[in-house]
PDB file of N, CA and C in Angstrom:
ATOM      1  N   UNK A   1      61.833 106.044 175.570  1.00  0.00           N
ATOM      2  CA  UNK A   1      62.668 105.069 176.235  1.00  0.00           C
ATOM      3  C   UNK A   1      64.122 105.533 176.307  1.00  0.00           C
ATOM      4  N   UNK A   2      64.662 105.860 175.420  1.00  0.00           N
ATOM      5  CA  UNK A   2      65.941 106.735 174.824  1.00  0.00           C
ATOM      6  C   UNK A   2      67.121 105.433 174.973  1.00  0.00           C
ATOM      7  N   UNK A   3      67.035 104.237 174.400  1.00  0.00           N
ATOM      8  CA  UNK A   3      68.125 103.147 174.327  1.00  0.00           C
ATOM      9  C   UNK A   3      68.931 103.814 173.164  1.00  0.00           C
ATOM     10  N   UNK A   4      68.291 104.586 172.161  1.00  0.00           N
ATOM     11  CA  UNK A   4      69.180 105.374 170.596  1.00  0.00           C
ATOM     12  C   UNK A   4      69.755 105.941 171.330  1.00  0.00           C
ATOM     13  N   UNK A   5      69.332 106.957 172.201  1.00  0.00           N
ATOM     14  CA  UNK A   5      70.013 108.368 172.628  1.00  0.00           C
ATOM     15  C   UNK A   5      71.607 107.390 173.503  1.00  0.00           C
ATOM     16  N   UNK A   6      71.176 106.619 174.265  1.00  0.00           N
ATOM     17  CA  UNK A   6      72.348 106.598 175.187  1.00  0.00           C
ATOM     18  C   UNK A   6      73.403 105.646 174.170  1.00  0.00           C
ATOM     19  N   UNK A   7      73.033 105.019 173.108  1.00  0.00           N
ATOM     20  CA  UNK A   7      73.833 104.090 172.665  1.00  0.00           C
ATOM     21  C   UNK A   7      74.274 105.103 171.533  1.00  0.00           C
ATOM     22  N   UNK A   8      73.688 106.183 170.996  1.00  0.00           N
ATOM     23  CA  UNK A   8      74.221 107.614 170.213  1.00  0.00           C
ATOM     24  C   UNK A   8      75.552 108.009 171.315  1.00  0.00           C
ATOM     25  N   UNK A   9      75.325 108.590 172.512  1.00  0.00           N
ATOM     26  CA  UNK A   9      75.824 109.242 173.263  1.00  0.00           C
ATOM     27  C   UNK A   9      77.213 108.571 173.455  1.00  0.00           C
ATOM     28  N   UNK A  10      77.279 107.065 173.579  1.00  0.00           N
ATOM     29  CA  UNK A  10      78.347 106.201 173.730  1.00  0.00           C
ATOM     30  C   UNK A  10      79.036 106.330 172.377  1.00  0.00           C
ATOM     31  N   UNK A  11      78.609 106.109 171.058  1.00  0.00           N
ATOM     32  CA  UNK A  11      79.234 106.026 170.011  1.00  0.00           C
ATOM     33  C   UNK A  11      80.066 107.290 170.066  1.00  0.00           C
ATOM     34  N   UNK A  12      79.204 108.492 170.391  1.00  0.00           N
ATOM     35  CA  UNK A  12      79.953 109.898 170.175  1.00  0.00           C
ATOM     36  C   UNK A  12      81.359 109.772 171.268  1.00  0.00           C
ATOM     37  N   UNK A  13      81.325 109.312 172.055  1.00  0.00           N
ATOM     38  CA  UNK A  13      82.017 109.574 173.221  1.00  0.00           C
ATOM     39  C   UNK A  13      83.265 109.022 173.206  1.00  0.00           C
ATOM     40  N   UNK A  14      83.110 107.660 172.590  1.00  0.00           N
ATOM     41  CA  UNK A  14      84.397 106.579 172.083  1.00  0.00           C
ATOM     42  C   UNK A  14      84.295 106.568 171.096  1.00  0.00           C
ATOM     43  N   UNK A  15      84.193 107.430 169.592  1.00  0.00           N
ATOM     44  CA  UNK A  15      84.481 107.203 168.418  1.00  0.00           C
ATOM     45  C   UNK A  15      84.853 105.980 167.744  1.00  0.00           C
ATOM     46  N   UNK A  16      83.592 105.046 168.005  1.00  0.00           N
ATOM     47  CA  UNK A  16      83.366 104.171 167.462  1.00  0.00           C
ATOM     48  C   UNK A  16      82.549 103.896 166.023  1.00  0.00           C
ATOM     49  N   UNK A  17      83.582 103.080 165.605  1.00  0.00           N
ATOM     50  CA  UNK A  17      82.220 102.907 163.924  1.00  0.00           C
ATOM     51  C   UNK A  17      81.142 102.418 164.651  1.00  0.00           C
ATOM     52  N   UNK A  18      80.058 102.790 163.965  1.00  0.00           N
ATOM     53  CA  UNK A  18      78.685 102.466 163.940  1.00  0.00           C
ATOM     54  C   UNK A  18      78.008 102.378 162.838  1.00  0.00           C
ATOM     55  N   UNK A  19      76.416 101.681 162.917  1.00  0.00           N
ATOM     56  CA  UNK A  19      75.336 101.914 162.136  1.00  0.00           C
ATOM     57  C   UNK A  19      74.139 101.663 162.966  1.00  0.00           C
ATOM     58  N   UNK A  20      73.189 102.425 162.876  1.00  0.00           N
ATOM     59  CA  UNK A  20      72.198 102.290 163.216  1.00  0.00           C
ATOM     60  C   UNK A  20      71.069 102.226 162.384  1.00  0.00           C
ATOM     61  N   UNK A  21      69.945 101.548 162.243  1.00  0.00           N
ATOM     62  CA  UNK A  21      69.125 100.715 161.617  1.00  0.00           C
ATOM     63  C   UNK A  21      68.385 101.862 162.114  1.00  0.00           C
ATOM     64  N   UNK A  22      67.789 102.140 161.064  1.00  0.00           N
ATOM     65  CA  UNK A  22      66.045 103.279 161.301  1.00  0.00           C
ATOM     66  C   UNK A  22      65.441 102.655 159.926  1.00  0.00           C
ATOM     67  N   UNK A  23      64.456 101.982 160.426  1.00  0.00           N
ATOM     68  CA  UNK A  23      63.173 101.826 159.871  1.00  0.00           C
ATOM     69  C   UNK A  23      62.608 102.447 159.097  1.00  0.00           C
ATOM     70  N   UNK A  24      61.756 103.954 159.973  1.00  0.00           N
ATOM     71  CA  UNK A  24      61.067 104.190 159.513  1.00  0.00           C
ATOM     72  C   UNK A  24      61.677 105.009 158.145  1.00  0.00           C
ATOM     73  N   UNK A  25      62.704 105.754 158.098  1.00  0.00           N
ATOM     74  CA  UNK A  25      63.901 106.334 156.666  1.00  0.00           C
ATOM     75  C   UNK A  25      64.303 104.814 156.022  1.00  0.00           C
ATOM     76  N   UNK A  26      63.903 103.617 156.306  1.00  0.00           N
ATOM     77  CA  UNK A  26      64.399 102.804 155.394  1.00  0.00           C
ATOM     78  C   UNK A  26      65.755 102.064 155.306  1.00  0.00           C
ATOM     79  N   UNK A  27      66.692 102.990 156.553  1.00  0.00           N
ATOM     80  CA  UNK A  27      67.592 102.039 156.393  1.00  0.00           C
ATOM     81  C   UNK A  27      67.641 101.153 157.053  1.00  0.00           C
ATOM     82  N   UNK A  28      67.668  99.805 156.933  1.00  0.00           N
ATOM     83  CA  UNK A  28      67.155  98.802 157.579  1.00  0.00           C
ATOM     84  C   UNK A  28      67.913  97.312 156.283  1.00  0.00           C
ATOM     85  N   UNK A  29      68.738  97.801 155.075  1.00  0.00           N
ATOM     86  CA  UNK A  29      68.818  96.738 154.743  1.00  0.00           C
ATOM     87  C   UNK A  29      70.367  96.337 154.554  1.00  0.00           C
ATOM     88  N   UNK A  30      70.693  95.250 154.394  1.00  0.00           N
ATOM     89  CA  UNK A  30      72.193  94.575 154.785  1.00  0.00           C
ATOM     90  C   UNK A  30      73.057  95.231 153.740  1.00  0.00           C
ATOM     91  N   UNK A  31      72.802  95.834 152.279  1.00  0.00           N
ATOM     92  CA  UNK A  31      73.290  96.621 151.440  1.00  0.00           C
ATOM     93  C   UNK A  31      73.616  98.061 152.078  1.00  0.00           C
ATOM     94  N   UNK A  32      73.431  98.508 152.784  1.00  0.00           N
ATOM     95  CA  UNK A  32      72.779  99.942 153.495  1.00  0.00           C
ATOM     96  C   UNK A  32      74.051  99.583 154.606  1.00  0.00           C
ATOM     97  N   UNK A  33      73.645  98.830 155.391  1.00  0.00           N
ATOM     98  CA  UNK A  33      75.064  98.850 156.487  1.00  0.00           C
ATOM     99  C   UNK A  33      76.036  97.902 155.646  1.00  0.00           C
ATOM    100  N   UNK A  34      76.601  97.078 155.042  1.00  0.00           N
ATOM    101  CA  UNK A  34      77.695  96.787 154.317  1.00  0.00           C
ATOM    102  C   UNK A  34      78.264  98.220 153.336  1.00  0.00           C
ATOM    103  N   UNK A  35      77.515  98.865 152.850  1.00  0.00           N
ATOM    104  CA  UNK A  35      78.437 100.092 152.203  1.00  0.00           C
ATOM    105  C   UNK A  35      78.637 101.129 153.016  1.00  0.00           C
ATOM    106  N   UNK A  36      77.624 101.710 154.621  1.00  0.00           N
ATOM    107  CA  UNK A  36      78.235 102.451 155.122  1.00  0.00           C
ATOM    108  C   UNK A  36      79.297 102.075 156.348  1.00  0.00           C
ATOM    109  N   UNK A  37      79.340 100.576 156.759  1.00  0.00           N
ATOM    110  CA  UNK A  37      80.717 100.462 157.199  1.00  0.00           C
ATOM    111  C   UNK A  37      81.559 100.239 156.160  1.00  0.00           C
ATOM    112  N   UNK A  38      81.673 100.453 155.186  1.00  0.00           N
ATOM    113  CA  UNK A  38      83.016  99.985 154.727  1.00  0.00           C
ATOM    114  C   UNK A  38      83.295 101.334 154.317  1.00  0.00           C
ATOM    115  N   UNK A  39      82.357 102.301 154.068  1.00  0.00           N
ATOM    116  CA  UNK A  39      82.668 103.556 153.626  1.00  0.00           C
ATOM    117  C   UNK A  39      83.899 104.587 155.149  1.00  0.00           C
ATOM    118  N   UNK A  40      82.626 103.846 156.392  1.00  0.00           N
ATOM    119  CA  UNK A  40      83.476 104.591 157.669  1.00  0.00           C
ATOM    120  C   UNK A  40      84.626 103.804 157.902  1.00  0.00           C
ATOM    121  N   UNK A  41      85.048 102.545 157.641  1.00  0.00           N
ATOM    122  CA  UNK A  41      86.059 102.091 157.941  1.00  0.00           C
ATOM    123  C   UNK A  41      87.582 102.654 157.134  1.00  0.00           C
ATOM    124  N   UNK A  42      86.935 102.874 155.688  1.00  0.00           N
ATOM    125  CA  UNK A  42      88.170 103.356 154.735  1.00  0.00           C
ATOM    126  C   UNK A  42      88.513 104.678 155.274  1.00  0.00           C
ATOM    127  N   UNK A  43      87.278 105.635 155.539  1.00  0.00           N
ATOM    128  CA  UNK A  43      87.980 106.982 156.363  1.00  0.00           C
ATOM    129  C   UNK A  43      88.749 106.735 157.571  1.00  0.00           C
ATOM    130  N   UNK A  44      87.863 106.196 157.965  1.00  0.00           N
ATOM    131  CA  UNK A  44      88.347 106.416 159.771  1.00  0.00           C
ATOM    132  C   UNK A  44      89.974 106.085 160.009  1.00  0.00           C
ATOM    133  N   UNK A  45      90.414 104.776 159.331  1.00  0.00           N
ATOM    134  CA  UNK A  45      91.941 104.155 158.978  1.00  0.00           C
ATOM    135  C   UNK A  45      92.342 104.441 157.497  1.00  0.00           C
ATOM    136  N   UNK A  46      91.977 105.760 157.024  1.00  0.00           N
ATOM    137  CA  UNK A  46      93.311 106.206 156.189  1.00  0.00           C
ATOM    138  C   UNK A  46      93.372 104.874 154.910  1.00  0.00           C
ATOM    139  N   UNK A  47      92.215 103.735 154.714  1.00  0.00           N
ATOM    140  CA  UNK A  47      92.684 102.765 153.718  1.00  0.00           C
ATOM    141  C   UNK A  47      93.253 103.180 152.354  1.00  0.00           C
ATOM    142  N   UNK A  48      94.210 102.970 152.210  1.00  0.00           N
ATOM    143  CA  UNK A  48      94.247 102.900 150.366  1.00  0.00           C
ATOM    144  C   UNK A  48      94.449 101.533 149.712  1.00  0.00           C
ATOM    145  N   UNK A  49      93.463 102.564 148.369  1.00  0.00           N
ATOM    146  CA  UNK A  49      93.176 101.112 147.600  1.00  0.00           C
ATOM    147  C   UNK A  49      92.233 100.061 147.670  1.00  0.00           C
ATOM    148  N   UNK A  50      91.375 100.511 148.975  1.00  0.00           N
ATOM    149  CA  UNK A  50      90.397  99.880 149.532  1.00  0.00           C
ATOM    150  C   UNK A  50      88.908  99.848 148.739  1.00  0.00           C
ATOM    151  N   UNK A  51      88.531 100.338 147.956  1.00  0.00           N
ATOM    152  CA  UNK A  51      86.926 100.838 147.380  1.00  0.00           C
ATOM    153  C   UNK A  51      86.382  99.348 146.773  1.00  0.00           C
ATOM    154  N   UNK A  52      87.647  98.361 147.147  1.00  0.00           N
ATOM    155  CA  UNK A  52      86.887  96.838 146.044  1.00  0.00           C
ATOM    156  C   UNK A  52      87.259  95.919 146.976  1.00  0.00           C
ATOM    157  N   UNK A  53      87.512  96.146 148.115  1.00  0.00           N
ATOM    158  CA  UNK A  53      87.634  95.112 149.194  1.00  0.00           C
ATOM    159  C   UNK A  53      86.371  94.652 149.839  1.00  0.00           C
ATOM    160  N   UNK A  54      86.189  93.549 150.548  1.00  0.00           N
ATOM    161  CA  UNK A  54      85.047  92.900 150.960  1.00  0.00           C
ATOM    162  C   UNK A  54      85.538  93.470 152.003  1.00  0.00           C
ATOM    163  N   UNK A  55      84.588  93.645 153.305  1.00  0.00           N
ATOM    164  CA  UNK A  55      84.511  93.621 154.577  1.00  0.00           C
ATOM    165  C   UNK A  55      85.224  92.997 155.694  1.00  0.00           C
ATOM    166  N   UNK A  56      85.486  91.500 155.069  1.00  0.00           N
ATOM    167  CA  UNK A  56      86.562  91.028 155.732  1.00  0.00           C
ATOM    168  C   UNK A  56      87.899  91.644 155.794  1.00  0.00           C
ATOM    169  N   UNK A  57      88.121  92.126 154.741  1.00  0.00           N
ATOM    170  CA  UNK A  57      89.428  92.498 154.209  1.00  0.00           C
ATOM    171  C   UNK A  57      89.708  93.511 154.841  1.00  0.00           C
ATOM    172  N   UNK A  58      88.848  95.017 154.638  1.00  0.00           N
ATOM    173  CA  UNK A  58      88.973  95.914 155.388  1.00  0.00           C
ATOM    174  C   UNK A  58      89.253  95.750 156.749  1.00  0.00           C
ATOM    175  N   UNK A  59      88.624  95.005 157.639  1.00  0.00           N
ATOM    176  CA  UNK A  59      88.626  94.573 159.067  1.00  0.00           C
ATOM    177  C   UNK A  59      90.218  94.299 159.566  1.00  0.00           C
ATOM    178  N   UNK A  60      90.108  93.077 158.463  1.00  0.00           N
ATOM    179  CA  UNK A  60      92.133  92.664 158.707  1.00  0.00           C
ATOM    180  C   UNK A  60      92.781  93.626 158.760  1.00  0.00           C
ATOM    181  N   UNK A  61      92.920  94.600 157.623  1.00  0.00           N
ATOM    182  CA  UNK A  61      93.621  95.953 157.268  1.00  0.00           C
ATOM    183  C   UNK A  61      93.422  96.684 158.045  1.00  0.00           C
TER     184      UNK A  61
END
């Protein structure tokens, strides 16, 4: 069908945070995307001090 590939292709293109949910590797649970956006958000904007912030917080920041 390739809806991954073109919605891959978009993320790459506009360096956008993302996560994508794969099943069948398991990632699929709300622990899994809550630590890897907050992990890409602290890189991507340079956070400091950030490693104990909730999600909201990061977002504001």
């Amino acid at each position: 069908m390739g809806k991954s590939a073109i919605a891959a292709k978009y993320i790459l293109l506009t360096k956008l945070t993302c996560y994508f949910n794969i099943f069948a590797e398991g990632f699929n649970k709300t622990g899994d995307f809550l630590a890897s956006i907050h992990q890409k958000l602290i890189k991507r904007y340079s956070l400091q001090n950030a490693e104990n912030a909730d999600l909201r917080t990061l977002l504001h920041q």
